[in-house]
N, C-alpha and C. Protein backbone atom coordinates (compact mmCIF):
# COMPACT_ATOMS: atom_id res chain seq x y z
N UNK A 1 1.50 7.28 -5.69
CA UNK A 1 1.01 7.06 -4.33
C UNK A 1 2.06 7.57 -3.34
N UNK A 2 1.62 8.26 -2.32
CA UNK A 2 2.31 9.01 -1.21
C UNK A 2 3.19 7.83 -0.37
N UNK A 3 4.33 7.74 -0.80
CA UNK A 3 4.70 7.27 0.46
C UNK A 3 4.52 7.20 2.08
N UNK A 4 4.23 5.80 2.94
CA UNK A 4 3.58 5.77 3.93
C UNK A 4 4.96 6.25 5.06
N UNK A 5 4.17 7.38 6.08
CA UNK A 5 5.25 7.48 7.01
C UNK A 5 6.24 6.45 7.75
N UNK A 6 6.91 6.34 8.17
CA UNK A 6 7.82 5.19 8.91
C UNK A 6 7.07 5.41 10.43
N UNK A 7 6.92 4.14 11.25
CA UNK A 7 6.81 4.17 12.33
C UNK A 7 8.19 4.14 13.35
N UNK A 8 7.94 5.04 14.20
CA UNK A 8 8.93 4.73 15.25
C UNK A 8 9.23 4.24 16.24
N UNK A 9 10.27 3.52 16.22
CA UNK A 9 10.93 2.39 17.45
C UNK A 9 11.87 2.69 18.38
N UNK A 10 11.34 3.00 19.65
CA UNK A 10 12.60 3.05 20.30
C UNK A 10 12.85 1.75 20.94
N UNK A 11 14.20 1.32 20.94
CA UNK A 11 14.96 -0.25 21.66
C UNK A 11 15.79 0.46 22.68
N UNK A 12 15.16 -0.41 23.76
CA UNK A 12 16.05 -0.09 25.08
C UNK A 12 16.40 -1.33 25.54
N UNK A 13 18.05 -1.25 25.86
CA UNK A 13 18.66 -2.64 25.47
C UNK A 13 20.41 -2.32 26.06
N UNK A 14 20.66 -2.71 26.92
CA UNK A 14 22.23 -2.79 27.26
C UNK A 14 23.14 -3.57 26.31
N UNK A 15 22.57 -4.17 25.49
CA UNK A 15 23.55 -4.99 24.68
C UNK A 15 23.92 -4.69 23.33
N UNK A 16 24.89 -3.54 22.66
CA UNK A 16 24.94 -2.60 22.35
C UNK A 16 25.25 -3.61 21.00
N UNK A 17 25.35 -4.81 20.82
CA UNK A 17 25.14 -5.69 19.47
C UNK A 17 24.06 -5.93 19.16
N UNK A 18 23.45 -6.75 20.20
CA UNK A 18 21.69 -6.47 19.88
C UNK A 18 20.95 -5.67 19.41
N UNK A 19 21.11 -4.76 19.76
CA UNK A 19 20.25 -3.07 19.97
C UNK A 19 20.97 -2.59 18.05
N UNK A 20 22.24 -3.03 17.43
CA UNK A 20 22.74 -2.43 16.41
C UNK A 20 22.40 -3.57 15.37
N UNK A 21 22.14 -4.75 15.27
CA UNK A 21 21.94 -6.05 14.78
C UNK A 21 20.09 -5.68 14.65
N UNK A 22 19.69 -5.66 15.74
CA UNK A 22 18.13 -5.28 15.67
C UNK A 22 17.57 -4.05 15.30
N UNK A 23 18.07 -3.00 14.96
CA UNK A 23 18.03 -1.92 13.94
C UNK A 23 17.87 -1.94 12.58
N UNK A 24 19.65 -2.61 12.44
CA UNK A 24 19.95 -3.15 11.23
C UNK A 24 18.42 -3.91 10.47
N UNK A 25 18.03 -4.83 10.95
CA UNK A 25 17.13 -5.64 10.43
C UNK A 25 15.84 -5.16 10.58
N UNK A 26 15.47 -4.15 11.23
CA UNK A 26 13.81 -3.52 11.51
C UNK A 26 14.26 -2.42 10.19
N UNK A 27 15.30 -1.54 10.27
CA UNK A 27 14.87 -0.74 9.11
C UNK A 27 15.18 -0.99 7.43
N UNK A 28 15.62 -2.28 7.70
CA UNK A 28 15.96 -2.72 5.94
C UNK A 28 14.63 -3.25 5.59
N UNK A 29 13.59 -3.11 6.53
CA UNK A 29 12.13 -3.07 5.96
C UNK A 29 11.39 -2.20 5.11
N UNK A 30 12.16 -0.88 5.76
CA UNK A 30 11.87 0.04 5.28
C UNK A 30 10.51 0.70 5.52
N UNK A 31 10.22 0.55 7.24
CA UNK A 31 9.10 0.45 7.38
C UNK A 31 9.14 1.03 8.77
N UNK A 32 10.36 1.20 9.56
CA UNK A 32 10.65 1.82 10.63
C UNK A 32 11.86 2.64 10.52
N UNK A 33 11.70 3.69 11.70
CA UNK A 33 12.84 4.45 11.89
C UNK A 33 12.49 3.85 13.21
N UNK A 34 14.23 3.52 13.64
CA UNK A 34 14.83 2.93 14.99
C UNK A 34 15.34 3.56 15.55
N UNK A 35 15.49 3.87 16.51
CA UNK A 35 16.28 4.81 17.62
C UNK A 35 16.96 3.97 18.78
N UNK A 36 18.25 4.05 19.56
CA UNK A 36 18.95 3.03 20.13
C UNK A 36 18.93 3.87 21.89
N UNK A 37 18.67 3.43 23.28
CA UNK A 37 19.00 3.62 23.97
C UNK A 37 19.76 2.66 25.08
N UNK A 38 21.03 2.36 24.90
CA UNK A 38 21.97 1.39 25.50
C UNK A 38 22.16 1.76 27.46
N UNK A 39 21.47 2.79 27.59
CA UNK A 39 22.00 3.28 29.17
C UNK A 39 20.16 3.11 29.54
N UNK A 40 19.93 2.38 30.61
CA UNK A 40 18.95 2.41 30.74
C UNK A 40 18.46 3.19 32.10
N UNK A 41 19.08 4.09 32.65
CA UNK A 41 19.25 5.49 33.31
C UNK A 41 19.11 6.55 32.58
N UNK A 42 19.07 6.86 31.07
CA UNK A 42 18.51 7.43 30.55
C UNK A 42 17.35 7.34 29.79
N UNK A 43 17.14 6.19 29.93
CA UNK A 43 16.08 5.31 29.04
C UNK A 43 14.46 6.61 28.67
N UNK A 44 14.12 6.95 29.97
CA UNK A 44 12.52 7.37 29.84
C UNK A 44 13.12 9.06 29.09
N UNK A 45 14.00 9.76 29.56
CA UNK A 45 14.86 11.00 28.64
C UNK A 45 14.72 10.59 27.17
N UNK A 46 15.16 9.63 27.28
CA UNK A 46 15.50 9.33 25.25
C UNK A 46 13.57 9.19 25.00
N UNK A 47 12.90 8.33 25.59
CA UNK A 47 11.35 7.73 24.87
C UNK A 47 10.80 9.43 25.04
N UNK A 48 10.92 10.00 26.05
CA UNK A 48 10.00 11.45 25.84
C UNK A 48 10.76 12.30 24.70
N UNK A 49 12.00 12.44 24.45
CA UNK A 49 12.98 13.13 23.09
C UNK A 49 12.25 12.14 21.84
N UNK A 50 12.05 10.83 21.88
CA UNK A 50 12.10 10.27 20.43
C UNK A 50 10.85 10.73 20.02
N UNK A 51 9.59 10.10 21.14
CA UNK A 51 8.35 9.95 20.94
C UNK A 51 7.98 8.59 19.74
N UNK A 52 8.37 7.51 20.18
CA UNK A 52 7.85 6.91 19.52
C UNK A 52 6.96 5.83 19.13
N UNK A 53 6.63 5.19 18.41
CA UNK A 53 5.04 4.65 17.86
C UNK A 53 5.41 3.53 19.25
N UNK A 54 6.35 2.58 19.54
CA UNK A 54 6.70 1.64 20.54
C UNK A 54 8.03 1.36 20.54
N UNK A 55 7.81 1.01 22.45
CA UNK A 55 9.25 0.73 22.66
C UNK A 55 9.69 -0.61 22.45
N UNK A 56 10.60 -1.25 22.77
CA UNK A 56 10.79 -2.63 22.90
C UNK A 56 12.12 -2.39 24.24
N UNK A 57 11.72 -3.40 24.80
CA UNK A 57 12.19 -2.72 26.37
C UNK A 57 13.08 -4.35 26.84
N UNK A 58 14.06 -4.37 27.14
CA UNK A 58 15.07 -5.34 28.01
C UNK A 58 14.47 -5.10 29.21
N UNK A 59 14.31 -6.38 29.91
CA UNK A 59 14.09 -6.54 31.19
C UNK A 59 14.88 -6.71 31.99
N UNK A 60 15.61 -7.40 31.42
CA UNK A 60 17.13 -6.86 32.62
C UNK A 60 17.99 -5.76 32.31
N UNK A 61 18.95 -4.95 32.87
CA UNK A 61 19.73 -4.39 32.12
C UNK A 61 20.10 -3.36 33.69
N UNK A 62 21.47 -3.36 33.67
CA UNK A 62 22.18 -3.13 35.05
C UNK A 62 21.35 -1.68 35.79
N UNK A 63 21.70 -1.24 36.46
CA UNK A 63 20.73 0.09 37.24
C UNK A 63 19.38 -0.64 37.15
N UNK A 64 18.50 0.25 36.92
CA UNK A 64 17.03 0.30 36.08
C UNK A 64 16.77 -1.38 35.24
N UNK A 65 16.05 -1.88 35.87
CA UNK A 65 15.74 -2.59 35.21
C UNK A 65 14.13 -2.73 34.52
N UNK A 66 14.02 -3.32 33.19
CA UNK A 66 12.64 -2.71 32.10
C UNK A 66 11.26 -2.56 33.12
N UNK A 67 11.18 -3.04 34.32
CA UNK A 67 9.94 -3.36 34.54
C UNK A 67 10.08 -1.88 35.47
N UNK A 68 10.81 -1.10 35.66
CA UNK A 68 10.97 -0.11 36.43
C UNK A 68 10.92 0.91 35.64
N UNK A 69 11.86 0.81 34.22
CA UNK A 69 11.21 1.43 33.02
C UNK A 69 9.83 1.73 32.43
N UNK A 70 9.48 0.51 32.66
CA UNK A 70 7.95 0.54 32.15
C UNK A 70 6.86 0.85 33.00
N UNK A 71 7.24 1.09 34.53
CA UNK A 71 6.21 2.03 35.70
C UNK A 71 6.44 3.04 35.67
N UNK A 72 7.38 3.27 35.58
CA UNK A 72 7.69 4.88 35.16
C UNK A 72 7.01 5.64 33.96
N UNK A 73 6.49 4.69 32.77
CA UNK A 73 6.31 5.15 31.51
C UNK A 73 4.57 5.27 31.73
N UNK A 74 4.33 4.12 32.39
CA UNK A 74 2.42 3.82 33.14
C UNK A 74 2.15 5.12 34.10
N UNK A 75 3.12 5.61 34.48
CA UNK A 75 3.05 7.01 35.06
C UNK A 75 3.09 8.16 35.19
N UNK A 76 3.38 8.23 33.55
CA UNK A 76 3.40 9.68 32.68
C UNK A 76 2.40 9.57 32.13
N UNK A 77 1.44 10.41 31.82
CA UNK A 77 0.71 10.48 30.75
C UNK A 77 0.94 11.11 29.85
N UNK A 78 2.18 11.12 29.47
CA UNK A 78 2.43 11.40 27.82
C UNK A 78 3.28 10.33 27.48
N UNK A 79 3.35 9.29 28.13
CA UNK A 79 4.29 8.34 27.78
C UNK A 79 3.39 6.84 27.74
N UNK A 80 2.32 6.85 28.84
CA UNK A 80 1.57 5.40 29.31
C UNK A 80 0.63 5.15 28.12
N UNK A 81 0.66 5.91 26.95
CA UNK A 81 -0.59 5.07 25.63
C UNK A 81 0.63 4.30 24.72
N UNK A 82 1.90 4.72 24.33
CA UNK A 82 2.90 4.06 23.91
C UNK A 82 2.88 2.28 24.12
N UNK A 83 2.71 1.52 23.17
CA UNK A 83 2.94 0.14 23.23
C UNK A 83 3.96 -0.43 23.88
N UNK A 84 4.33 -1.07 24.79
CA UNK A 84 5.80 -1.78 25.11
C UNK A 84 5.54 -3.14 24.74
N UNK A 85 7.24 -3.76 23.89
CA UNK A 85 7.12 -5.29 24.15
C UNK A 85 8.45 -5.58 24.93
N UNK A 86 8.14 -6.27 25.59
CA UNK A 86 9.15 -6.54 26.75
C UNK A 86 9.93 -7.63 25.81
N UNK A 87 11.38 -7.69 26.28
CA UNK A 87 12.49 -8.66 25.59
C UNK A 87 13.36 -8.83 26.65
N UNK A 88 12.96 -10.25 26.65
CA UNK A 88 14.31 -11.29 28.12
C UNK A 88 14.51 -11.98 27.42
N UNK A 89 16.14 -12.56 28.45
CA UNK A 89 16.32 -14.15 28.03
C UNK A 89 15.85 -14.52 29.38
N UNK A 90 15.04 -14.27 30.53
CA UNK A 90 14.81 -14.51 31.43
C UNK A 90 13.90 -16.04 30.87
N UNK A 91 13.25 -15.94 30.19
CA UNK A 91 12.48 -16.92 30.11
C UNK A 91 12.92 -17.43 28.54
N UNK A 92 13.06 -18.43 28.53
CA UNK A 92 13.54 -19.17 27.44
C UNK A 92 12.44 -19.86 26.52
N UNK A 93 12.58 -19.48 25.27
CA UNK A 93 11.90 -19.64 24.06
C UNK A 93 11.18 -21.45 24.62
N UNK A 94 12.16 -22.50 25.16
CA UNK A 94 11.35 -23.66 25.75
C UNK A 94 9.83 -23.64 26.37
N UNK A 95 10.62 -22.47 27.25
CA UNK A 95 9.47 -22.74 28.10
C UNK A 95 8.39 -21.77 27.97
N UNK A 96 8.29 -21.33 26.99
CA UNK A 96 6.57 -20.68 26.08
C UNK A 96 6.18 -21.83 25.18
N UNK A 97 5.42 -22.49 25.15
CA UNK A 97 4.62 -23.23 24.34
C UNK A 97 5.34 -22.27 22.60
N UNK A 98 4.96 -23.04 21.59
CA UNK A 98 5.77 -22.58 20.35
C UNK A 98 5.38 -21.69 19.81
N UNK A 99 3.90 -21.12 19.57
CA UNK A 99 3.38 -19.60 19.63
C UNK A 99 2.71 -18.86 20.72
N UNK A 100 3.56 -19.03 21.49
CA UNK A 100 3.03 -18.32 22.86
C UNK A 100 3.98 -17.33 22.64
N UNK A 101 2.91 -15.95 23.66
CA UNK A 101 3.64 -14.93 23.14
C UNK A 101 2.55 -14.42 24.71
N UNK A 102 3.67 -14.47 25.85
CA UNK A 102 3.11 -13.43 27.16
C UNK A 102 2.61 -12.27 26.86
N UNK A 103 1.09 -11.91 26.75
CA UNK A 103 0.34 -10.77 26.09
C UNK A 103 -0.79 -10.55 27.19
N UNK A 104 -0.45 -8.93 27.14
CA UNK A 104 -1.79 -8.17 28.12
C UNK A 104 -1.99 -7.36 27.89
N UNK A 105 -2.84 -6.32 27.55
CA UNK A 105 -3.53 -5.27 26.67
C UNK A 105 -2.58 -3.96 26.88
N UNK A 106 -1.60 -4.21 27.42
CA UNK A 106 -0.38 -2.65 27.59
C UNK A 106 0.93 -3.16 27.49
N UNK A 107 0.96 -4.94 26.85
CA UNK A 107 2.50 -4.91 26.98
C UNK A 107 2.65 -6.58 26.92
N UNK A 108 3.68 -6.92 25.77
CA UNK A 108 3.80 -7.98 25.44
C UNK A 108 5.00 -8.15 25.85
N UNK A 109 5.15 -10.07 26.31
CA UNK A 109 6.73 -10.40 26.34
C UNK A 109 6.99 -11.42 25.31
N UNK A 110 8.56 -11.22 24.92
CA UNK A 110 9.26 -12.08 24.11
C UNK A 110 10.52 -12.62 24.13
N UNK A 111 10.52 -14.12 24.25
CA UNK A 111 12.12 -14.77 24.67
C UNK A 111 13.14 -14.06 23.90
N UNK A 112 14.28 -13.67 24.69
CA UNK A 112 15.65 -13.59 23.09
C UNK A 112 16.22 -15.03 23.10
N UNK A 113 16.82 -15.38 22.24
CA UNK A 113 16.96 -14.79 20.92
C UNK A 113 15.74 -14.42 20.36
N UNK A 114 14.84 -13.42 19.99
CA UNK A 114 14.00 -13.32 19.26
C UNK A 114 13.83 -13.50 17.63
N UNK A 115 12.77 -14.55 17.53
CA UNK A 115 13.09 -14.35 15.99
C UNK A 115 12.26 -13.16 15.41
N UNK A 116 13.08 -12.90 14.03
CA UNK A 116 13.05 -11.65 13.28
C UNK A 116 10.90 -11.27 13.19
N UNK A 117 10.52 -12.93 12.64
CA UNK A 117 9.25 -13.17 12.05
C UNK A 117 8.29 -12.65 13.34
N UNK A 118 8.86 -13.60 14.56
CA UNK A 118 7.85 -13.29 15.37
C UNK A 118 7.40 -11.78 15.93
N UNK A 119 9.21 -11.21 16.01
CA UNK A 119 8.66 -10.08 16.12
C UNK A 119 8.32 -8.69 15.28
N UNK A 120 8.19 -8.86 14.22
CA UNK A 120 7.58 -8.36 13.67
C UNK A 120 5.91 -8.12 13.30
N UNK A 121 5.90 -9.88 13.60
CA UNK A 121 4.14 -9.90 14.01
C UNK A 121 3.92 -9.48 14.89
N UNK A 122 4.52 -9.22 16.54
CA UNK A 122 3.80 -8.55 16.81
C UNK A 122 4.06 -7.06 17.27
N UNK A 123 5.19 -6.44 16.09
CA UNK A 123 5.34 -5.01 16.02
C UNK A 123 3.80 -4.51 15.44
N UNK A 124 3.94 -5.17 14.37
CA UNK A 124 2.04 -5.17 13.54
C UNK A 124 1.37 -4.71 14.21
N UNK A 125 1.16 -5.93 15.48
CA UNK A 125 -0.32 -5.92 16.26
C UNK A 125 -0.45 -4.86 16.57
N UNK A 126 0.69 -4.80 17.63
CA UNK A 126 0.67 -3.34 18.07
C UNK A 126 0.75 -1.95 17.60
N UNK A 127 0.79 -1.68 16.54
CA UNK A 127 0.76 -0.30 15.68
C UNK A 127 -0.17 -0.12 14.89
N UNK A 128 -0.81 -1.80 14.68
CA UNK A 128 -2.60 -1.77 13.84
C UNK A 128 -1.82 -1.72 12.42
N UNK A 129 -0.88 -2.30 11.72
CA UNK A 129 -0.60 -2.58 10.38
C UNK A 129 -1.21 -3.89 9.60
């Protein structure tokens, strides 16, 4: 049987442990290729170079922050069919009910610390695995 292609992830993320910690653990799945963008002034440069299946996008992050990232991306059309899941600690894992998961048909949010499980469910959703 043909081995199944890897999907691709780009993480846009100032926190250059996060972003290498959350790699680490998406591709020992063996099920993604990850790509890292730590400057989020280059952020939409790197997603049009990677092209990939979804981003996962920091909402804060100094200059540019994700939600400025992600109008920018709603405004390309080679970039606005791309999945985003948004990742803060803006909002704390408390205060989402315990499987709540901020969801709207172009873009999900998720507390950090994120756990590994949750988000992977909904890397799934979004790529139709």
């Amino acid at each position: 049987m043909e081995e199944q292609e890897k999907k691709k992830i780009m993480l846009v993320d100032d926190e250059v442990g996060f972003t290498t910690l959350l790699r680490m653990n998406l591709e020992k799945t063996g099920r993604f290729e990850v790509s890292i963008e730590n400057e989020a002034a280059s952020a939409i440069a790197s997603i049009r170079t990677a092209k990939p299946d979804l981003v996962l996008l920091d909402i804060v992050m100094p200059g540019k922050d994700g939600g400025d990232i992600l109008a920018e991306m709603q405004d390309d059309a080679t970039l606005s069919r791309i999945p985003v899941v948004m990742l803060t600690a803006l909002v704390a894992r408390e205060e989402m009910s315990a499987d709540a998961v901020a969801q709207s048909e172009a873009m999900t949010v998720l507390p950090k610390p994120v756990e590994l499980e949750k988000l992977m469910a909904v890397i799934e959703s979004h790529l139709g695995e």
